[in-house]
Protein backbone atom coordinates (compact mmCIF):
# COMPACT_ATOMS: atom_id res chain seq x y z
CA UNK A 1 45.55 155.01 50.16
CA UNK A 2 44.32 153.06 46.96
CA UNK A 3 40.70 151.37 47.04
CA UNK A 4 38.49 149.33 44.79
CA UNK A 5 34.28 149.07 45.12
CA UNK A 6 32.35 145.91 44.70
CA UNK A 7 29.09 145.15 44.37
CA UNK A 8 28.59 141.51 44.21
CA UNK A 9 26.08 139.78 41.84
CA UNK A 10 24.25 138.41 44.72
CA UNK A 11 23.24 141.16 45.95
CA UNK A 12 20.46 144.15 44.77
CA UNK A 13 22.49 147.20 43.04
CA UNK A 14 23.19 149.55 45.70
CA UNK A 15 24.36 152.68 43.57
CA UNK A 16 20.65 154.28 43.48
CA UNK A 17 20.44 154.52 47.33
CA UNK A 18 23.67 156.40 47.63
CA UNK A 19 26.00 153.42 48.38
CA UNK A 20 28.46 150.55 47.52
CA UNK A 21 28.27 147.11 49.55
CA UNK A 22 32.32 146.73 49.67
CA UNK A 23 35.27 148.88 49.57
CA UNK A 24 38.63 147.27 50.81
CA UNK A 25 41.50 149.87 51.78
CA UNK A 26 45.12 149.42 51.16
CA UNK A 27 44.65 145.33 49.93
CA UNK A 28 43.58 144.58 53.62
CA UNK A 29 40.98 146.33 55.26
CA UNK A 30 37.55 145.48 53.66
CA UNK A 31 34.82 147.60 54.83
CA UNK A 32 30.88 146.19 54.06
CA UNK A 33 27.53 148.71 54.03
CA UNK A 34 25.08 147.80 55.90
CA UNK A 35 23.53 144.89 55.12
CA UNK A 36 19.53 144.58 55.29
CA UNK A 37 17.33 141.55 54.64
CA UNK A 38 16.88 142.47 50.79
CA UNK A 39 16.29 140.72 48.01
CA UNK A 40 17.94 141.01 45.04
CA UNK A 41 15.74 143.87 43.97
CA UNK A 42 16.97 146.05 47.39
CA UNK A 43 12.92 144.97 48.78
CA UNK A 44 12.87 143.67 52.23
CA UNK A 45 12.16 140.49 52.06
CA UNK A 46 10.24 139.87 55.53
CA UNK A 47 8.47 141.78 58.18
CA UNK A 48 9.64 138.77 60.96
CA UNK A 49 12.91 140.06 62.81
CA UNK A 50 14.74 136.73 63.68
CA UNK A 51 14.43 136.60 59.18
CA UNK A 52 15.78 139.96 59.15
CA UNK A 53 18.97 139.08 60.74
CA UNK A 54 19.50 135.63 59.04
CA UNK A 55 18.94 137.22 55.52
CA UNK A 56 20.99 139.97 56.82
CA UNK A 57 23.87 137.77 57.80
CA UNK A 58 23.54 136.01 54.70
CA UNK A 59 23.82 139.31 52.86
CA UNK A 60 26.59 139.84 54.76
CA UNK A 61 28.30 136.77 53.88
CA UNK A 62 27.87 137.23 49.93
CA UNK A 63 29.61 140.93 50.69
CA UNK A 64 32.59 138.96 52.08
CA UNK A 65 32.79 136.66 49.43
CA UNK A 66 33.29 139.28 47.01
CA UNK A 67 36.13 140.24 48.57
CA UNK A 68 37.50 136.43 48.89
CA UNK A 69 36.80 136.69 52.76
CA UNK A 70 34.09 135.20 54.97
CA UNK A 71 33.26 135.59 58.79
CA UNK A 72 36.51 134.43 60.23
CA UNK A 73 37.86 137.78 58.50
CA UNK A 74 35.40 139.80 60.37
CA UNK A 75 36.98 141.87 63.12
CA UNK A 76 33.90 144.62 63.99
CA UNK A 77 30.49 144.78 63.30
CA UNK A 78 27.87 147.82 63.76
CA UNK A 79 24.07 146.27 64.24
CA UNK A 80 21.38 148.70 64.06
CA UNK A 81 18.08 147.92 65.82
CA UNK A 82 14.57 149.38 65.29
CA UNK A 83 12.94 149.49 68.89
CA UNK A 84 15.70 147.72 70.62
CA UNK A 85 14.82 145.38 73.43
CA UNK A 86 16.31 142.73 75.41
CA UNK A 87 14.07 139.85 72.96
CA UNK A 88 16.21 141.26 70.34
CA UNK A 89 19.21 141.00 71.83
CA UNK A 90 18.81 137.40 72.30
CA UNK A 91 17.92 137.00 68.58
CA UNK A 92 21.09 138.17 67.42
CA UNK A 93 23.37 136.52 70.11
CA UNK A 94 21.68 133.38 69.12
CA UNK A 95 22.54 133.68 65.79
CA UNK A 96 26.07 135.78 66.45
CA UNK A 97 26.97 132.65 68.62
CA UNK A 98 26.08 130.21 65.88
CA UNK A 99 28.41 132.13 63.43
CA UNK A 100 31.19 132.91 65.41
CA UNK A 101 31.24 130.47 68.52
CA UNK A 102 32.92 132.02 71.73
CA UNK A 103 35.08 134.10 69.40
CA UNK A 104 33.07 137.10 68.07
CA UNK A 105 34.41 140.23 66.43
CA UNK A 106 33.66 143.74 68.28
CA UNK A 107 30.46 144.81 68.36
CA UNK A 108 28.32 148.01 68.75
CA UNK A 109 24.75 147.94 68.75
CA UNK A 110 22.79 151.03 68.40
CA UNK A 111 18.80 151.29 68.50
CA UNK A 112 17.07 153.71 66.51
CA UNK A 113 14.29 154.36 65.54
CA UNK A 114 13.90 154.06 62.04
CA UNK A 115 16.57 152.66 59.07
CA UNK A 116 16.63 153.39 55.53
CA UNK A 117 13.67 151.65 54.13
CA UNK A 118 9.95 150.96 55.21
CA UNK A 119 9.64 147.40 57.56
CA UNK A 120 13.29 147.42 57.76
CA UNK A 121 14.41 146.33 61.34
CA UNK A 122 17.74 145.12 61.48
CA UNK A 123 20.88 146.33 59.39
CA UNK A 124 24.68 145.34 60.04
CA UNK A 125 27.92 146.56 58.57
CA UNK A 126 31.15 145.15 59.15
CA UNK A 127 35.17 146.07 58.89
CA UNK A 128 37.20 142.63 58.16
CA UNK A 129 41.06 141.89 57.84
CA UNK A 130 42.00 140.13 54.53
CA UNK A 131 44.99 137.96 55.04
């Protein structure tokens, strides 16, 4: 199975922490690394949660765009929580819902304890379908 890497301009260079933000598989599966709220630097850029996500999900969406896809492509998603509760939960159906309506790709959630970087709270990776 051929594959091709991209790391779009938009986001920080991912190659020093070990990782690529996109890989697509065989011309239609697209796979995106977790996405953090980073700056272009790789620095998270807030200690709020709610900001996390949204610069998250707009992290996300620059990942897709490299690929010529957006959030319609998006069939799965993997969210990763530091101390998960139901507040948190709420957050990111809120802004799930606002993305994706009453049509939104799988989903598993996982808390943990820590992710990969100091004050990071909330990471999310996603597998999408290019047409």
């Amino acid at each position: 199975m051929s594959h091709s890497i991209i790391n779009p301009q938009g986001l920080h260079n991912p190659v020093g922490f070990g990782y690529s933000h996109v890989a697509r598989a065989s011309g239609e599966l697209v796979f995106i690394a977790g996405q953090y709220a980073s700056d272009g630097d790789g620095h998270v850029t807030s200690s709020d949660f709610t900001e996390q996500v949204e610069r998250s999900l707009a992290n996300l969406r620059t990942a897709l765009a490299a690929a010529g896809l957006d959030y319609r492509h998006v069939v799965q998603l993997r969210t990763h929580i530091v101390d998960h509760d139901t507040d948190k939960l709420a957050i990111i159906a809120r802004l799930i819902g606002e993305i994706w309506g009453d049509r939104p790709p799988t989903q598993t959630l996982t808390g943990v304890a820590a992710l990969a970087l100091p004050g990071m709270l909330f990471e999310i990776d996603a597998i999408a379908v290019s047409p």
